[in-house]
PDB file of N, CA and C in Angstrom:
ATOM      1  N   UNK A   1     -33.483 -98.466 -15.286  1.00  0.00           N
ATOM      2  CA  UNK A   1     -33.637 -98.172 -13.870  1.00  0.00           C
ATOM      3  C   UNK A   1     -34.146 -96.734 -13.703  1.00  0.00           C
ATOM      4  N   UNK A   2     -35.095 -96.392 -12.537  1.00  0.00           N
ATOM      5  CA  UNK A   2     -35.946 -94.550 -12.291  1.00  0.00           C
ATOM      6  C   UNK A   2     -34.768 -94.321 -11.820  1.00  0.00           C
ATOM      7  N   UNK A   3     -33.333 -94.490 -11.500  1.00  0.00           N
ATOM      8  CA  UNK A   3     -32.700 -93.564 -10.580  1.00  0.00           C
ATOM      9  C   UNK A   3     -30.971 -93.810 -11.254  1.00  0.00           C
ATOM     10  N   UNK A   4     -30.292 -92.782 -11.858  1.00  0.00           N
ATOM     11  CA  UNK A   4     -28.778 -92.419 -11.760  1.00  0.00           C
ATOM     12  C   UNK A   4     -28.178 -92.185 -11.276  1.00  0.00           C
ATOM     13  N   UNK A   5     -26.780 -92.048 -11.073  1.00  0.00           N
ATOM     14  CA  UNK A   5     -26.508 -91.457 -10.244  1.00  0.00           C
ATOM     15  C   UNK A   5     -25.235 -90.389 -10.376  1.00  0.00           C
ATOM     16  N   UNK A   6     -25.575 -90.155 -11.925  1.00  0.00           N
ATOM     17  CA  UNK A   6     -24.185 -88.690 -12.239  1.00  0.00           C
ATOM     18  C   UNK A   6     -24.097 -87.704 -11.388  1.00  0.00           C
ATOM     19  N   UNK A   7     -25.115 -86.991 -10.522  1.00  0.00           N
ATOM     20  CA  UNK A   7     -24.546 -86.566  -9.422  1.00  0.00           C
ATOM     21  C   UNK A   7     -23.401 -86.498  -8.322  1.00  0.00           C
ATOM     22  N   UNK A   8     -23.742 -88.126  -8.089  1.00  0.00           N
ATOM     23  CA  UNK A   8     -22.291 -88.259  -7.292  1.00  0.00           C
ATOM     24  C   UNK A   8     -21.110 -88.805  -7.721  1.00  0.00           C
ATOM     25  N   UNK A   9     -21.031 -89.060  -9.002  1.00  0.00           N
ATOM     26  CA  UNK A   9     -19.616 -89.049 -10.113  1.00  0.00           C
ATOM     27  C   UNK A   9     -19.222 -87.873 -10.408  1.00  0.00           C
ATOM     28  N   UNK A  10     -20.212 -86.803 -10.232  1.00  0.00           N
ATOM     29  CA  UNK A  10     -20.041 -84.741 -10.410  1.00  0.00           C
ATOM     30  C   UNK A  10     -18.905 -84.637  -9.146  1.00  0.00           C
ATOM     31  N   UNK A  11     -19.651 -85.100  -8.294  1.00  0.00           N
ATOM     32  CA  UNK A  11     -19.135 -84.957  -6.881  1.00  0.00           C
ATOM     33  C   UNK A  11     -17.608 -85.411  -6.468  1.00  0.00           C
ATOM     34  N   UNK A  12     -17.195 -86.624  -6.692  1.00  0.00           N
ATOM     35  CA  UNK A  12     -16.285 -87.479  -7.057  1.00  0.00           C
ATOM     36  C   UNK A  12     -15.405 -86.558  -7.777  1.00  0.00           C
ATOM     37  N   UNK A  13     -15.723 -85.885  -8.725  1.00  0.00           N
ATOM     38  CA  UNK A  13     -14.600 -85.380  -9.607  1.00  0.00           C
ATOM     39  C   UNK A  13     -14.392 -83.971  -9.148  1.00  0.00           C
ATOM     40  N   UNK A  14     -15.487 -83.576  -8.398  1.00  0.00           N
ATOM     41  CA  UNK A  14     -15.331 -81.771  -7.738  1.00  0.00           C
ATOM     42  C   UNK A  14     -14.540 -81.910  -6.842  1.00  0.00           C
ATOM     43  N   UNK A  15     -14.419 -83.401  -5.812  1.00  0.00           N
ATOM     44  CA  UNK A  15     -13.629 -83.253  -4.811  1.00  0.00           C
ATOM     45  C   UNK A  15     -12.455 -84.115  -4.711  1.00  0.00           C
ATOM     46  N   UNK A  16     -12.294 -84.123  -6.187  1.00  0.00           N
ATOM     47  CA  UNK A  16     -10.583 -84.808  -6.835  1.00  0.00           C
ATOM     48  C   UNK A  16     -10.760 -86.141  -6.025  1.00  0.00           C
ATOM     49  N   UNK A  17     -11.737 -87.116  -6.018  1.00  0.00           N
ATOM     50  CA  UNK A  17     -11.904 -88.300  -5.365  1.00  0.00           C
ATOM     51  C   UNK A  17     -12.155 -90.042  -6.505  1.00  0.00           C
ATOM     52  N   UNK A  18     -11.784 -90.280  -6.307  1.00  0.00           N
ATOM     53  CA  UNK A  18     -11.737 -92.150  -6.726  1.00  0.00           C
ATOM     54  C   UNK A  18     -12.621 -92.938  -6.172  1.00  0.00           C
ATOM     55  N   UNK A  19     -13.064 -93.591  -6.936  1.00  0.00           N
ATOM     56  CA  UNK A  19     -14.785 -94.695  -6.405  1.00  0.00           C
ATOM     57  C   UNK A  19     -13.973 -95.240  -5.263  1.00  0.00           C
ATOM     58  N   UNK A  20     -12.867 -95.878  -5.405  1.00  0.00           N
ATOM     59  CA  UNK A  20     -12.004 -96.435  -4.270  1.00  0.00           C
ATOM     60  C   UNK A  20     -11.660 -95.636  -3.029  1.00  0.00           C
ATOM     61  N   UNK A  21     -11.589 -94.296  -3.600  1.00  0.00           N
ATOM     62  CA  UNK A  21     -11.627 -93.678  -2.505  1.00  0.00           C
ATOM     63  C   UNK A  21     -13.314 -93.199  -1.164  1.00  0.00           C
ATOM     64  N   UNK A  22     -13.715 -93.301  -1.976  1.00  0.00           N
ATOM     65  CA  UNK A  22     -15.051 -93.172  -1.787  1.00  0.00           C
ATOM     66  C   UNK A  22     -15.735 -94.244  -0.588  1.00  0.00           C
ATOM     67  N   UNK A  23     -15.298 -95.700  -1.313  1.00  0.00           N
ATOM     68  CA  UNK A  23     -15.867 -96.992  -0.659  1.00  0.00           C
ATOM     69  C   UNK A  23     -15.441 -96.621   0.665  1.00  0.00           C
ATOM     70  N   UNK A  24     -13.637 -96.417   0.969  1.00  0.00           N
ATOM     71  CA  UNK A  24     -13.065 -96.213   1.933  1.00  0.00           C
ATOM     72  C   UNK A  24     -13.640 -95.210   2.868  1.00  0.00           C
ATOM     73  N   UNK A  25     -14.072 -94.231   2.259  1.00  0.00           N
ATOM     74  CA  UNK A  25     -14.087 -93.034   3.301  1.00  0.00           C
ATOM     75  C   UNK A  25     -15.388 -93.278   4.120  1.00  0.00           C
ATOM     76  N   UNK A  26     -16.485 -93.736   3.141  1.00  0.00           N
ATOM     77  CA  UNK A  26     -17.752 -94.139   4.133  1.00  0.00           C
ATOM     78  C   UNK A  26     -18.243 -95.580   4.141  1.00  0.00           C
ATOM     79  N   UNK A  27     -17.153 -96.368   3.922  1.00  0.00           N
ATOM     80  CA  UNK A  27     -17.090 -98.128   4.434  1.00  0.00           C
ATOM     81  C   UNK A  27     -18.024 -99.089   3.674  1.00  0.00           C
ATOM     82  N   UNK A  28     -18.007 -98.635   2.262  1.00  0.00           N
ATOM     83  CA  UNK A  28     -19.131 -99.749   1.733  1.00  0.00           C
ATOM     84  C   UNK A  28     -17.927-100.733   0.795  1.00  0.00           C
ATOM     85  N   UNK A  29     -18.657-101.330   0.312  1.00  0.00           N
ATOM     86  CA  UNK A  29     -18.025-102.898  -0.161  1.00  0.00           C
ATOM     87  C   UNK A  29     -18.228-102.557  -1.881  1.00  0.00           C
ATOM     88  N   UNK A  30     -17.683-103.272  -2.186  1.00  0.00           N
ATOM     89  CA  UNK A  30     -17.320-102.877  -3.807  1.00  0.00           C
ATOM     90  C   UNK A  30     -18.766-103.574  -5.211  1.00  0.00           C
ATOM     91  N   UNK A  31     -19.567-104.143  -4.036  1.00  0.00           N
ATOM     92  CA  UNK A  31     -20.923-104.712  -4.901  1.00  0.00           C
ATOM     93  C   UNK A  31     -21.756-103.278  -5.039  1.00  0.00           C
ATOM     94  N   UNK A  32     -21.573-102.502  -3.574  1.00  0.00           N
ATOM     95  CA  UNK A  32     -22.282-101.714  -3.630  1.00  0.00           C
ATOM     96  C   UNK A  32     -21.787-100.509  -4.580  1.00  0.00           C
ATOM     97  N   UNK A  33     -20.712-100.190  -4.834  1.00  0.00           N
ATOM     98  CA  UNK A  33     -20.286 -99.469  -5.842  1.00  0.00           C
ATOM     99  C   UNK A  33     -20.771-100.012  -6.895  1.00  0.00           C
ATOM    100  N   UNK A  34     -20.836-101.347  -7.251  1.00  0.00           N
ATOM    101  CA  UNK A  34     -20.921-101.198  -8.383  1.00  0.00           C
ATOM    102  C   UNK A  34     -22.918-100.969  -8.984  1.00  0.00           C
ATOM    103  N   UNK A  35     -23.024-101.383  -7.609  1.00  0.00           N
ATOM    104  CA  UNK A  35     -24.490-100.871  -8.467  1.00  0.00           C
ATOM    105  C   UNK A  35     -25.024 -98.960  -8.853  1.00  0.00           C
ATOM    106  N   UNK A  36     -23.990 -98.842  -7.968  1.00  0.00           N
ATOM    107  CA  UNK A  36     -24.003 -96.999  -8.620  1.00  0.00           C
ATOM    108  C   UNK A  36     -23.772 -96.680 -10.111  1.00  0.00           C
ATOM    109  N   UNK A  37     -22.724 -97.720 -10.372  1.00  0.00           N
ATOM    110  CA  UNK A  37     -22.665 -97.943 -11.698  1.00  0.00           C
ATOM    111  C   UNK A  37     -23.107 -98.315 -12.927  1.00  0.00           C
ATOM    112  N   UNK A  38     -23.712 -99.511 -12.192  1.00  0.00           N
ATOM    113  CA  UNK A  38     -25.142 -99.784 -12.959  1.00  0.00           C
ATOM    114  C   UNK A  38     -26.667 -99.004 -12.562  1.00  0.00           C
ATOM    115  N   UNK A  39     -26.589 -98.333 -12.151  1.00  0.00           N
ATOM    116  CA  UNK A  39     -27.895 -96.967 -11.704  1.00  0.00           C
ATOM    117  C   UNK A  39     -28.987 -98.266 -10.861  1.00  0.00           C
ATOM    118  N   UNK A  40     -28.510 -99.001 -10.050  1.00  0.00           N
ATOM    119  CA  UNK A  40     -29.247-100.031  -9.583  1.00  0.00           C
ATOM    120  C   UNK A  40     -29.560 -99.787  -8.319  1.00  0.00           C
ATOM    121  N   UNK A  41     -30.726-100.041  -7.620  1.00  0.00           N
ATOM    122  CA  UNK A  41     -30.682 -99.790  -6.037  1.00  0.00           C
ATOM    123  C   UNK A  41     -30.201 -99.721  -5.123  1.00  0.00           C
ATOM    124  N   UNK A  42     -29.837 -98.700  -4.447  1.00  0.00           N
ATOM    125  CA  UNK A  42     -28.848 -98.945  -2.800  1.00  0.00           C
ATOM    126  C   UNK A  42     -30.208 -98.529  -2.080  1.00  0.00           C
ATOM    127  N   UNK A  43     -29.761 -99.118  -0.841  1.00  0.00           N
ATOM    128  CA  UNK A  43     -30.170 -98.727   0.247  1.00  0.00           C
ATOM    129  C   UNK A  43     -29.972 -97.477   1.173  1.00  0.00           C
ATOM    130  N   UNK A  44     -31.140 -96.673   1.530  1.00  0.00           N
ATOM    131  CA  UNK A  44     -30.961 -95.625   2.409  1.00  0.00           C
ATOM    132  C   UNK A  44     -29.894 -95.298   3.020  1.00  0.00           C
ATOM    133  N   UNK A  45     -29.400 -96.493   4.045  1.00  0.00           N
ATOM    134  CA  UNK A  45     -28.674 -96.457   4.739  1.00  0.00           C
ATOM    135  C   UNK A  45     -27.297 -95.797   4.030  1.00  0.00           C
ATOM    136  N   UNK A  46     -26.772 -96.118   2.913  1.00  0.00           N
ATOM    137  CA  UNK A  46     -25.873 -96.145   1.805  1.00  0.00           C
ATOM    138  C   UNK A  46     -26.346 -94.439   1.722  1.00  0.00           C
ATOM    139  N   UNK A  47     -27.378 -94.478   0.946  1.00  0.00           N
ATOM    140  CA  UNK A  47     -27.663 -92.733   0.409  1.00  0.00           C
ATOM    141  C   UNK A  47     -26.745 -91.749   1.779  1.00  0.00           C
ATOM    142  N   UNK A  48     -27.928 -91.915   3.455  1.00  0.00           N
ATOM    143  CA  UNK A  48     -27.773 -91.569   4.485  1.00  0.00           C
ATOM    144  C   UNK A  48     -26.115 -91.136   4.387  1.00  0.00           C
ATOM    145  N   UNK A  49     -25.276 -92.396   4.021  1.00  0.00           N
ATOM    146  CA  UNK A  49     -23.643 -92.478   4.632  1.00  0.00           C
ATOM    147  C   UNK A  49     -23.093 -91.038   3.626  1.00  0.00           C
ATOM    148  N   UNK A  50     -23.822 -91.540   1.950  1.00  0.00           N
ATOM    149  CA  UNK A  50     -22.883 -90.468   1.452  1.00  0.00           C
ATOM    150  C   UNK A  50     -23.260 -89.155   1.437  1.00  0.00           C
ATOM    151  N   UNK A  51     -24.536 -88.641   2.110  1.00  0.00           N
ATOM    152  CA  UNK A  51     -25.238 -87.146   2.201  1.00  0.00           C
ATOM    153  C   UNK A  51     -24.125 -86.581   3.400  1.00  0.00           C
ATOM    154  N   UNK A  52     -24.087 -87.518   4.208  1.00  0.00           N
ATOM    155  CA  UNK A  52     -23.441 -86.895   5.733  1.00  0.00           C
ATOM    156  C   UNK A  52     -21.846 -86.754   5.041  1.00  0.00           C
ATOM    157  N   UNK A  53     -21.555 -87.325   4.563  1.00  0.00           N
ATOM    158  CA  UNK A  53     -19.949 -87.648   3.703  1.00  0.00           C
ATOM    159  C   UNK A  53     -19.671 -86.051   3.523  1.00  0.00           C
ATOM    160  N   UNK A  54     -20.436 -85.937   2.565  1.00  0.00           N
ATOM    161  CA  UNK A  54     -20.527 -84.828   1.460  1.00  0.00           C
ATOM    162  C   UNK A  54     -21.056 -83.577   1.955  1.00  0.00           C
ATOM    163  N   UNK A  55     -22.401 -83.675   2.924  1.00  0.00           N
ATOM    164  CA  UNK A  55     -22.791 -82.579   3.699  1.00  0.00           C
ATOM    165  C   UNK A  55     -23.691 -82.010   2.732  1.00  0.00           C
ATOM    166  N   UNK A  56     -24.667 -83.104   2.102  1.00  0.00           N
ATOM    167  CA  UNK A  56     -25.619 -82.510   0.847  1.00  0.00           C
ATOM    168  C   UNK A  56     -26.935 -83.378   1.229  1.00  0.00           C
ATOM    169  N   UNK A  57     -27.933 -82.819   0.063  1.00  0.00           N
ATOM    170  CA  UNK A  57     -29.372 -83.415   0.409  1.00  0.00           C
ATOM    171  C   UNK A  57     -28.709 -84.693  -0.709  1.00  0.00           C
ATOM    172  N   UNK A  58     -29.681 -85.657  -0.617  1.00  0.00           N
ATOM    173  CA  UNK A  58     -30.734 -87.057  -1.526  1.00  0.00           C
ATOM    174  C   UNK A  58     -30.427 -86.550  -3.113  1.00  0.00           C
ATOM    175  N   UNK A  59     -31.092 -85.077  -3.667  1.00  0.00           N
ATOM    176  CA  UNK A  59     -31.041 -85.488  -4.566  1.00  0.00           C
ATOM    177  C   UNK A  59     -29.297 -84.770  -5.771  1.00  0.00           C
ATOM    178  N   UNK A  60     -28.786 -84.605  -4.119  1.00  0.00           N
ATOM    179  CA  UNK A  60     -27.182 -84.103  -5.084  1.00  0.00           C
ATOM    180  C   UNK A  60     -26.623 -85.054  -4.691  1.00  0.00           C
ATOM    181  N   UNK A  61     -27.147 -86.457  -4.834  1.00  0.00           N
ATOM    182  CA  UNK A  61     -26.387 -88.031  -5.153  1.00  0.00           C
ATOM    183  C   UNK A  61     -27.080 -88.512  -6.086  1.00  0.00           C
ATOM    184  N   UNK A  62     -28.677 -88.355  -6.515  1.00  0.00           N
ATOM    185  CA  UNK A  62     -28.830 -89.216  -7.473  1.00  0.00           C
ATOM    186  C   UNK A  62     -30.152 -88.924  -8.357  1.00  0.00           C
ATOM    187  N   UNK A  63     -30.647 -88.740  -9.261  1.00  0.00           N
ATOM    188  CA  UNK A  63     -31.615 -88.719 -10.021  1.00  0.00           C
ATOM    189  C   UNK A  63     -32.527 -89.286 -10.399  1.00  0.00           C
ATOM    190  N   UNK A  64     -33.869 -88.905 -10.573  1.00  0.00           N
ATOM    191  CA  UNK A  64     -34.980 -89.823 -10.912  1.00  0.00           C
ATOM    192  C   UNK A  64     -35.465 -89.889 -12.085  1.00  0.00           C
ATOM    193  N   UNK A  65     -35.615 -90.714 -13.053  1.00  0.00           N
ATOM    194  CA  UNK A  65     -35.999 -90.960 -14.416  1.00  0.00           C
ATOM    195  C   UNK A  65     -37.026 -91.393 -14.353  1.00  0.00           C
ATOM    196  N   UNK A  66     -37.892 -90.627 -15.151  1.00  0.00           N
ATOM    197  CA  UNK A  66     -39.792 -91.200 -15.074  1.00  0.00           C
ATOM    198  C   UNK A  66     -39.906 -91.715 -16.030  1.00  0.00           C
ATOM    199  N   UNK A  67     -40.725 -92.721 -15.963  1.00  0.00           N
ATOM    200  CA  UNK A  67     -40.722 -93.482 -17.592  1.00  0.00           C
ATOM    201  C   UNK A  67     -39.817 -93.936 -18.252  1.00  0.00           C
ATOM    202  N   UNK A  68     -40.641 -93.379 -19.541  1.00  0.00           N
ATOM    203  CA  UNK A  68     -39.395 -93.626 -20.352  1.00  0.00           C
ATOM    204  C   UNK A  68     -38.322 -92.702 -21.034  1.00  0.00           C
ATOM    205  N   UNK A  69     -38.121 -91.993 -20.216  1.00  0.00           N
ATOM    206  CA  UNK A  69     -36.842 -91.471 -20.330  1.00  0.00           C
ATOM    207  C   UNK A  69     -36.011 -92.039 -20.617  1.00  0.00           C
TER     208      UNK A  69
END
């Protein structure tokens, strides 16, 4: 997959927080976690929820891999 997302597992652990806690705080469903996990596509809307969450840009949630990286 072009996109990771150790950023916001950085984040998660800077602000002593749990994926569970996470789903809760900005209301997503546990498929969508898990594709964070698998570095798999979310939707904007998703990015949007956790920038405002956090009070950060796009790319201090997630990373882009070119190629073959």
């Amino acid at each position: 997959m072009p996109f990771n997302y150790k950023p916001l597992f950085k984040l998660l652990i800077d602000n002593d927080m749990k994926k569970t806690d996470l789903r809760e705080a900005i209301g997503i469903g546990p498929s969508t976690l898990a594709k964070f996990e698998k570095g798999d596509n979310v939707s904007l809307d998703v990015i949007d929820k956790l920038c405002t969450y956090f009070k950060v840009q796009p790319n201090d949630i997630l990373e882009h891999k070119a190629g073959d990286e």
